[in-house]
C-alpha atoms as a PDB file:
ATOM      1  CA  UNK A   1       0.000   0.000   0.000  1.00  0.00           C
ATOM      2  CA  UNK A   2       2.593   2.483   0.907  1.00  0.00           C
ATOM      3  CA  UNK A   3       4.910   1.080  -2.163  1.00  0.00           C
ATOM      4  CA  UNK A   4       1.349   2.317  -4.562  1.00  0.00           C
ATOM      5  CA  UNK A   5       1.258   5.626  -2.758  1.00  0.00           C
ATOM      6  CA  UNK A   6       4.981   6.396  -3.478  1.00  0.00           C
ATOM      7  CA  UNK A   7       4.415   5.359  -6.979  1.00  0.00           C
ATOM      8  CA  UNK A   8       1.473   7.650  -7.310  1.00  0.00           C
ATOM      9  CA  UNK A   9       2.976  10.759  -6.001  1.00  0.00           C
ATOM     10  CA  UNK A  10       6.002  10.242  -8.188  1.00  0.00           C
ATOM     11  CA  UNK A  11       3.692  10.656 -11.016  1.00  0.00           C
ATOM     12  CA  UNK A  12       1.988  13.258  -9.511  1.00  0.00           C
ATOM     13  CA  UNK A  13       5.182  15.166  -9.463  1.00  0.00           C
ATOM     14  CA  UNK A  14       6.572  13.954 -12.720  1.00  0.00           C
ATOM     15  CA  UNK A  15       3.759  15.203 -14.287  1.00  0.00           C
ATOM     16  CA  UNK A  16       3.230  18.446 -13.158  1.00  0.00           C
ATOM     17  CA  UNK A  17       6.922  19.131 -13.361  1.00  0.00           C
ATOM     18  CA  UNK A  18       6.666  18.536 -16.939  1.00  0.00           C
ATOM     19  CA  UNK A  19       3.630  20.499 -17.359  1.00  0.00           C
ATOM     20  CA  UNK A  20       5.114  23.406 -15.982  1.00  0.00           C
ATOM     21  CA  UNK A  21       8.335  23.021 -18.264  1.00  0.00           C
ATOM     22  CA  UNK A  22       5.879  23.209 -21.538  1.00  0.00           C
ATOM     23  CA  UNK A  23       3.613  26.103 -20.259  1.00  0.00           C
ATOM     24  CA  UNK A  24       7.386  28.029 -19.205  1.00  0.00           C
ATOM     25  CA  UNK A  25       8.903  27.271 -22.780  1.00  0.00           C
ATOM     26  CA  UNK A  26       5.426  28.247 -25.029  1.00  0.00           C
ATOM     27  CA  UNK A  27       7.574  31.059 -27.261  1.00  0.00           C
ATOM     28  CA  UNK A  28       6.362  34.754 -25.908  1.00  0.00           C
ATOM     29  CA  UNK A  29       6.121  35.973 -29.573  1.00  0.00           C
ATOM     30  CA  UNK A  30       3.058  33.735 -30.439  1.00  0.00           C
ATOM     31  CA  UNK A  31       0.680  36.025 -28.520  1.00  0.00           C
ATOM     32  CA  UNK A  32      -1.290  38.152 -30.702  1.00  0.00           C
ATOM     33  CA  UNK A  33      -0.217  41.893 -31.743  1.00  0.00           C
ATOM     34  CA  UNK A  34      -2.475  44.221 -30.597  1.00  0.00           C
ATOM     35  CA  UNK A  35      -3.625  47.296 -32.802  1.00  0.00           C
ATOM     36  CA  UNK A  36      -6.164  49.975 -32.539  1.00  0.00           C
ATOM     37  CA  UNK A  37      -9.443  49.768 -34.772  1.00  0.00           C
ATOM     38  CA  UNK A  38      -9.223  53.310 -36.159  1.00  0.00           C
ATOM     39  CA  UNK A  39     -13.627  53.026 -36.346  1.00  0.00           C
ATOM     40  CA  UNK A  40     -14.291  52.624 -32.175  1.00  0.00           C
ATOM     41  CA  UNK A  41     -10.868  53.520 -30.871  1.00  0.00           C
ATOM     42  CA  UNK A  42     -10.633  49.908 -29.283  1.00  0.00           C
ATOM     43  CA  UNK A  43      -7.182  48.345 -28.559  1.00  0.00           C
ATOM     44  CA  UNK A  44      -7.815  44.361 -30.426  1.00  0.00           C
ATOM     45  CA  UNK A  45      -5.734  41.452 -31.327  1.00  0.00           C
ATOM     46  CA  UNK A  46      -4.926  41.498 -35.109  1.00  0.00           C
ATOM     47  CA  UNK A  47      -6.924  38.869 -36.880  1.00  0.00           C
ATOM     48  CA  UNK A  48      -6.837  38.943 -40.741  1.00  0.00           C
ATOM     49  CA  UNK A  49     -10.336  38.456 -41.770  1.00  0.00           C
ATOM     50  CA  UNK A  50     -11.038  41.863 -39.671  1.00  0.00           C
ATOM     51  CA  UNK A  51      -8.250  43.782 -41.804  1.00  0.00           C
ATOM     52  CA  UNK A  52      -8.027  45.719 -44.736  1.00  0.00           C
ATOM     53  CA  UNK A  53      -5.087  47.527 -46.532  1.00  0.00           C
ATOM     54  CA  UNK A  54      -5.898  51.205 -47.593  1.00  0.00           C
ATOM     55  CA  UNK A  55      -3.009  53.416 -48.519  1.00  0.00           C
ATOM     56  CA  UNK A  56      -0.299  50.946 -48.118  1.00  0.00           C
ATOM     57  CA  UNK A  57      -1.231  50.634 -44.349  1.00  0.00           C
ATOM     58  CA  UNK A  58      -3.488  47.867 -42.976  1.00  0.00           C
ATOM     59  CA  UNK A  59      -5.940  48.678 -40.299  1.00  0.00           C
ATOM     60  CA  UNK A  60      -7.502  46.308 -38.143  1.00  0.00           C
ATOM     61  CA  UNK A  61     -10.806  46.512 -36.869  1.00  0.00           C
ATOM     62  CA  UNK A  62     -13.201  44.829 -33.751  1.00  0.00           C
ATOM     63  CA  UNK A  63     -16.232  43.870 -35.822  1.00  0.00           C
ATOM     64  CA  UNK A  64     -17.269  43.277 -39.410  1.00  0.00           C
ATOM     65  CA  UNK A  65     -19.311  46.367 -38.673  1.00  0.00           C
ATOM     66  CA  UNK A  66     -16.207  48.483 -38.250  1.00  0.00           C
ATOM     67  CA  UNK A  67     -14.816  47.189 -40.780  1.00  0.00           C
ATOM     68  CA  UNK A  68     -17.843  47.858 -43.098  1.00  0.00           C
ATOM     69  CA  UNK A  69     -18.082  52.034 -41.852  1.00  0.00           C
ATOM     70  CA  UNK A  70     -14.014  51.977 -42.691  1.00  0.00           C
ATOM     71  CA  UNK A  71     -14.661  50.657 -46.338  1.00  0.00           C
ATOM     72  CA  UNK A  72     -17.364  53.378 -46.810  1.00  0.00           C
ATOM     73  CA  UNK A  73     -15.707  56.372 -45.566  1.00  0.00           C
ATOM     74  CA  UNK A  74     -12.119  55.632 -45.010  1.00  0.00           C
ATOM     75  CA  UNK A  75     -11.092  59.023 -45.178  1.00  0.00           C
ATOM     76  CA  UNK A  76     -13.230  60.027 -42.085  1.00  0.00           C
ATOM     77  CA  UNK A  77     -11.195  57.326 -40.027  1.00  0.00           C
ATOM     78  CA  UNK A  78      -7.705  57.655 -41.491  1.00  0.00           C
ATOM     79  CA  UNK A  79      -5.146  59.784 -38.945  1.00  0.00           C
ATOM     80  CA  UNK A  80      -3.784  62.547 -41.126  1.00  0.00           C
END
C-alpha cells in the first residue's frame, strides 16, 4: 500500500513538473499583436479576416461592422 502511494505521487510530481516546463517554454512571440481599430478607438488582437489595406497601411478593426463604416468612408477614419 505504501509502495502504490509512493508510486502515485512520483507521477503526480513527474507530471506536473513537466507540465510546468511546456507552459514556461510556449515562445512569448506567439501572442497576438495588438492594434487599434481606427472606427471605435478599441485596442484588439490582429486577426486577418477583420483587416483591410488602404493606402499601403493595414488597419484592423473589432467587428465586421467596423470594418464595413471603414470601407465606406475611409477618409473620415484615417489619422492625417
Amino acid at each position: 500500500m505504501k509502495r502504490r502511494y509512493i508510486a502515485l505521487l512520483i507521477i503526480l510530481v513527474v507530471v506536473t513538473a513537466s507540465s510546468s516546463m511546456v507552459s514556461q517554454n510556449q515562445n512569448p512571440a506567439q501572442k497576438p499583436q495588438k492594434a487599434v481599430d481606427p472606427v471605435c478607438g478599441l485596442t484588439i488582437d490582429k486577426h486577418d479576416d477583420l483587416a483591410i489595406t488602404y493606402k499601403g497601411e493595414t488597419y484592423y478593426f473589432c467587428s465586421d461592422a467596423d470594418l464595413k463604416k471603414f470601407k465606406d468612408n475611409p477618409g473620415k477614419y484615417v489619422k492625417k
